[in-house]
C-alpha atoms as a PDB file:
ATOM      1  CA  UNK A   1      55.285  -5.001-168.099  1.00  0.00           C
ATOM      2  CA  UNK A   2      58.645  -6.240-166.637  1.00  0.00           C
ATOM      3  CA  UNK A   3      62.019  -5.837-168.891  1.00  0.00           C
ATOM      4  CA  UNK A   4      61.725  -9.512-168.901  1.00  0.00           C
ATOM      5  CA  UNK A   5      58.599 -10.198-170.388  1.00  0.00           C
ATOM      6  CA  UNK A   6      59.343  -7.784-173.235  1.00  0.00           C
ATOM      7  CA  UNK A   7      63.066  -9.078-173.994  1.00  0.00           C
ATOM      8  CA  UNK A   8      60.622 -12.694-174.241  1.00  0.00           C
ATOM      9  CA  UNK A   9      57.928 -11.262-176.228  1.00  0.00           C
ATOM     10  CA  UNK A  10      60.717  -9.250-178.945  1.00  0.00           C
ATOM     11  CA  UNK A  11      61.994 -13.382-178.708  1.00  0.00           C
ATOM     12  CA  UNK A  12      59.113 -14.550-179.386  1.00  0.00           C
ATOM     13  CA  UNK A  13      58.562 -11.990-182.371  1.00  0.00           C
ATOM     14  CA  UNK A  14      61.859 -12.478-183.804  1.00  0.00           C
ATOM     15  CA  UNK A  15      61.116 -16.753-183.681  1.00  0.00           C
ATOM     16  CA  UNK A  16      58.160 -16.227-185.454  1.00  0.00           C
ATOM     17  CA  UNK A  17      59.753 -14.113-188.538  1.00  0.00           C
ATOM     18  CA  UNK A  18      62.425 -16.799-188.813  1.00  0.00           C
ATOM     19  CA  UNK A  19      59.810 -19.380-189.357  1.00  0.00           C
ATOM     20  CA  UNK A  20      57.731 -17.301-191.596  1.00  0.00           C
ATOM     21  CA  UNK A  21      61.019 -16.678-194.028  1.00  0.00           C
ATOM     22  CA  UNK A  22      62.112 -20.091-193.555  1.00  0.00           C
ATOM     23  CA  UNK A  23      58.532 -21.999-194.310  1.00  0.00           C
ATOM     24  CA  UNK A  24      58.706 -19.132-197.268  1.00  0.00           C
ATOM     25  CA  UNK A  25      62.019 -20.344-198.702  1.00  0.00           C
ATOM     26  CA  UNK A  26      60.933 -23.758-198.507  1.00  0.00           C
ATOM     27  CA  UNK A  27      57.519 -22.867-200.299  1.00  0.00           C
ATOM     28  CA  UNK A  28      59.637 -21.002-202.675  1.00  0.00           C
ATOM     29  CA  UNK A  29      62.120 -24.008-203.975  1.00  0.00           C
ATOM     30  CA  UNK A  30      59.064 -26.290-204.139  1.00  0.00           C
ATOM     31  CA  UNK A  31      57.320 -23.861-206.498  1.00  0.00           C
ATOM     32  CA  UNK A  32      60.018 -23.293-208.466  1.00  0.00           C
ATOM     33  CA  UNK A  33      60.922 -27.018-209.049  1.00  0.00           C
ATOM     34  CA  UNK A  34      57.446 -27.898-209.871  1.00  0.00           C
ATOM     35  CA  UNK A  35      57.819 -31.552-209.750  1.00  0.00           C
ATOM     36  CA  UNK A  36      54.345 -32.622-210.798  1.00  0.00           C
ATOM     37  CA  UNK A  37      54.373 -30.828-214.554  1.00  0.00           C
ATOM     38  CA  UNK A  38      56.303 -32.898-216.616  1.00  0.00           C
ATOM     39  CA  UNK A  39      56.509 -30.255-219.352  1.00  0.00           C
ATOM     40  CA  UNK A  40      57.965 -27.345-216.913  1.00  0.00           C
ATOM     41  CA  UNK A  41      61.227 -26.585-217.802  1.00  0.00           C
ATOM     42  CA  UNK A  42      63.706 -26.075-214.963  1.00  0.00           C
ATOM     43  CA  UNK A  43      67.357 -24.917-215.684  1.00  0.00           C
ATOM     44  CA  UNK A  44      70.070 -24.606-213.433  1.00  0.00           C
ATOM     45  CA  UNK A  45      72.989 -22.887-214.615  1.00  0.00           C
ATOM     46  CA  UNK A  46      72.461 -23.336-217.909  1.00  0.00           C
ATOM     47  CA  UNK A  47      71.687 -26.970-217.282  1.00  0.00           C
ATOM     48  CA  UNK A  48      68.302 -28.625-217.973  1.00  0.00           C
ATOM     49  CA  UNK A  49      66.968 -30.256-214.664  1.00  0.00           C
ATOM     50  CA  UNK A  50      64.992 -33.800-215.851  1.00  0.00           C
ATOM     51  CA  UNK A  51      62.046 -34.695-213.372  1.00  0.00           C
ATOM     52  CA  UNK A  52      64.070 -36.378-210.498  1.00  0.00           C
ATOM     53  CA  UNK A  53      66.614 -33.680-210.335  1.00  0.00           C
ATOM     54  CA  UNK A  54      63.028 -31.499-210.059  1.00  0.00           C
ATOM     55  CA  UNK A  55      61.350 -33.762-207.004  1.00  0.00           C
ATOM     56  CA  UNK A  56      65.384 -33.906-205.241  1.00  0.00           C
ATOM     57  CA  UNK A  57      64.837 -29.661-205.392  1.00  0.00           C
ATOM     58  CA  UNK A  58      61.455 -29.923-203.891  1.00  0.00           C
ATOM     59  CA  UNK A  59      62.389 -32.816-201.289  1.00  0.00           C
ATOM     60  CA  UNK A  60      64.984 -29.637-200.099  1.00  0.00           C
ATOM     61  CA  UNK A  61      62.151 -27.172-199.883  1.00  0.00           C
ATOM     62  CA  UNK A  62      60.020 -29.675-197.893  1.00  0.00           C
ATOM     63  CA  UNK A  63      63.111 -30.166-195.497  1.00  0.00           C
ATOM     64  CA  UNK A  64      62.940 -26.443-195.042  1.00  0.00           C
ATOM     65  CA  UNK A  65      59.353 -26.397-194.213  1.00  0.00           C
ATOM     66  CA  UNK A  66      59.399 -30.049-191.821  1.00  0.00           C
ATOM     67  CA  UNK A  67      62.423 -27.640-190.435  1.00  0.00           C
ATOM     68  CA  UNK A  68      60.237 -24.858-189.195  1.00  0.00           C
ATOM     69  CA  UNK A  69      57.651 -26.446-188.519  1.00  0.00           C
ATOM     70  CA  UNK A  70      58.752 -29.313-185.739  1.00  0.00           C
ATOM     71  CA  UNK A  71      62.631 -29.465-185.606  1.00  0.00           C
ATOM     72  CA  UNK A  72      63.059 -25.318-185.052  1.00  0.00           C
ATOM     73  CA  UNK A  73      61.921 -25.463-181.637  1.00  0.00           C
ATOM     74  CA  UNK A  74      63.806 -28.493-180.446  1.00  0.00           C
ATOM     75  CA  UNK A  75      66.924 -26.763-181.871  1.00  0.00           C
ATOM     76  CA  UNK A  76      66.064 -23.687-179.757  1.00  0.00           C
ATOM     77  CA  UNK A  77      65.302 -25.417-176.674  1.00  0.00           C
ATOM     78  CA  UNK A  78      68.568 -27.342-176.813  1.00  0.00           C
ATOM     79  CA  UNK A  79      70.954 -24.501-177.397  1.00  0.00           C
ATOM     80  CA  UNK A  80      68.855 -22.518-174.493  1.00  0.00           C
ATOM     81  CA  UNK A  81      69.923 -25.774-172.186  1.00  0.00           C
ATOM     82  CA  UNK A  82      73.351 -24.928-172.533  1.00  0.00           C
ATOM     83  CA  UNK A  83      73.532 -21.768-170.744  1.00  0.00           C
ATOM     84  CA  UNK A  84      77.515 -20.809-170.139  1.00  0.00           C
ATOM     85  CA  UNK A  85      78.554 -20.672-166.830  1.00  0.00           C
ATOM     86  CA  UNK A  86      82.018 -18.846-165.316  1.00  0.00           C
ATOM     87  CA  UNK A  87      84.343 -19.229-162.355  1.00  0.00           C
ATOM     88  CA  UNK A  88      83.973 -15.498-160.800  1.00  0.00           C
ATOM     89  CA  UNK A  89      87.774 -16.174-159.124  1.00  0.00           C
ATOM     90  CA  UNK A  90      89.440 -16.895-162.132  1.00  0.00           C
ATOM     91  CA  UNK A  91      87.162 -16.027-164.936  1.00  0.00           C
ATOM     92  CA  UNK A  92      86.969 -19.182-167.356  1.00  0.00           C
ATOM     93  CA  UNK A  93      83.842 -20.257-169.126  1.00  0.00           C
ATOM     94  CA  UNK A  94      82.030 -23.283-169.110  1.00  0.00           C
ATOM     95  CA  UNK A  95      79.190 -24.852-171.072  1.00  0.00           C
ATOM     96  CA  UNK A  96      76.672 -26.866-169.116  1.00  0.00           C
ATOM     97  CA  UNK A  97      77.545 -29.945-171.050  1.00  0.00           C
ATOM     98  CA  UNK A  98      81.260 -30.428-169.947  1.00  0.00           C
ATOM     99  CA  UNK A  99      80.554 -29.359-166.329  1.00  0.00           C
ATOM    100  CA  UNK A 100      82.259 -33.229-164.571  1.00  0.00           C
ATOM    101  CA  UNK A 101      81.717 -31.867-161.193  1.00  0.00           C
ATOM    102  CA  UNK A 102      78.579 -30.259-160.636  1.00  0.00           C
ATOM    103  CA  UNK A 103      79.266 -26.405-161.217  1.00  0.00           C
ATOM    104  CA  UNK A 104      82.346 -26.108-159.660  1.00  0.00           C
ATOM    105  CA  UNK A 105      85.279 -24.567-161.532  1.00  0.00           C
ATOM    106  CA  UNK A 106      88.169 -27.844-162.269  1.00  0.00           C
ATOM    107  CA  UNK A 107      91.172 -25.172-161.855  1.00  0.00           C
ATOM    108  CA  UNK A 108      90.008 -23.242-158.724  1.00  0.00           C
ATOM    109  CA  UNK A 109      87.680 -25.323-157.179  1.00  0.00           C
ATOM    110  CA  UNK A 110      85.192 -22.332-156.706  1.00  0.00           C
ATOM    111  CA  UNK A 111      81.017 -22.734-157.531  1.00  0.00           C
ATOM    112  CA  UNK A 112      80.558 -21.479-160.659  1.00  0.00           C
ATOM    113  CA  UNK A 113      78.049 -18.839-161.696  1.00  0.00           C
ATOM    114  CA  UNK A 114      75.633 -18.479-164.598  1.00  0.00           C
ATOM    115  CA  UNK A 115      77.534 -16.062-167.456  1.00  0.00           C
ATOM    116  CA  UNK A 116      74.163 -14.045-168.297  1.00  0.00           C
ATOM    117  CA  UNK A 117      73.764 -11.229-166.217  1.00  0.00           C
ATOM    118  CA  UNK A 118      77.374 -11.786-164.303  1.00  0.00           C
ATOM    119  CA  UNK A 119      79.092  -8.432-164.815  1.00  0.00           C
ATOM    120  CA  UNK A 120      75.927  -7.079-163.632  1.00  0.00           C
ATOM    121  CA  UNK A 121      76.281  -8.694-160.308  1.00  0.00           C
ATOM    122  CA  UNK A 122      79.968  -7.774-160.301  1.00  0.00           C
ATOM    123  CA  UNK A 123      80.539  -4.888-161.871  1.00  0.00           C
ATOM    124  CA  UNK A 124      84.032  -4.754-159.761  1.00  0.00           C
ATOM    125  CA  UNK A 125      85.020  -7.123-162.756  1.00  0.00           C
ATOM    126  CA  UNK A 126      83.846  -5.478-165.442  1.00  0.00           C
ATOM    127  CA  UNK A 127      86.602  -2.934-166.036  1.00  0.00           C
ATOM    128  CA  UNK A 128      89.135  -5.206-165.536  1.00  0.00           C
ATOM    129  CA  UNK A 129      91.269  -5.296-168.707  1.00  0.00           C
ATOM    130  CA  UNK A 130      94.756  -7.114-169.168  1.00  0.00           C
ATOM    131  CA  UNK A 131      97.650  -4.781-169.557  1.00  0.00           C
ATOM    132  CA  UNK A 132      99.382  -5.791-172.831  1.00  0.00           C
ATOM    133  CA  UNK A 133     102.780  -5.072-173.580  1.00  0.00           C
ATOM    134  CA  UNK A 134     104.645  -4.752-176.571  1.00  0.00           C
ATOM    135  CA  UNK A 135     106.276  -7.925-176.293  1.00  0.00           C
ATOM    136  CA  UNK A 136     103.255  -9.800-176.345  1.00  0.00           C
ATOM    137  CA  UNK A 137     100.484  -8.680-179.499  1.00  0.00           C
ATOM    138  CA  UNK A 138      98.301 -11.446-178.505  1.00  0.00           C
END
């Protein structure tokens, strides 16, 4: 098994436990609330909940589970869309979404690069570090 397959199958692992605790949470507020027994008594900090305040709670928790269960992995697949890309001449990042000009850099005019995995294919740039001096802390 390649170092790629496992990073996606420890990905896939770690999805799955997100949706587990989140469908949990969500099952959690809607128990608590109980919405359909009117003579359950619900109290928020001190305060009494009445019966809509009790199906408002549970409307949350069923957000929580409609969440997991169809709007997770649209969430996922859009943030994976946006990979960052950098200009290897003069190091600035871009997001895909901004990129006006194909994927070339707007200062240097050189073809950008994807950032994951970059340092690896330079590693000439990967010691690089700014010398600071005392009259600039930033």
């Amino acid at each position: 098994m390649t170092q790629n397959k496992k990073i996606k199958s420890k990905n896939k692992f770690a999805s799955l436990i997100e949706r587990l605790f989140i469908i949990l949470f969500g099952a959690g507020i809607m128990m608590a609330a109980n919405p359909l027994d009117p003579n359950w008594h619900t109290s928020f900090k001190g305060f009494s909940l009445n019966i809509f305040a009790r199906w408002g709670v549970a409307f949350i928790g069923f957000i929580f589970i409609f969440y997991s269960f169809f709007l997770y992995q649209i969430v996922k697949k859009r943030s994976a869309k946006q990979a960052p890309w950098i200009c290897p001449m003069c190091q600035t990042v871009y997001l895909s979404g901004p990129l006006q000009n194909g994927k070339i850099c707007s200062k240097c005019n050189f073809k950008l690069e994807q950032l994951k995995g970059f340092y690896e294919r330079h590693p000439e740039m990967k010691d690089t570090k700014e010398e600071w001096s005392d009259t600039n802390p930033d």
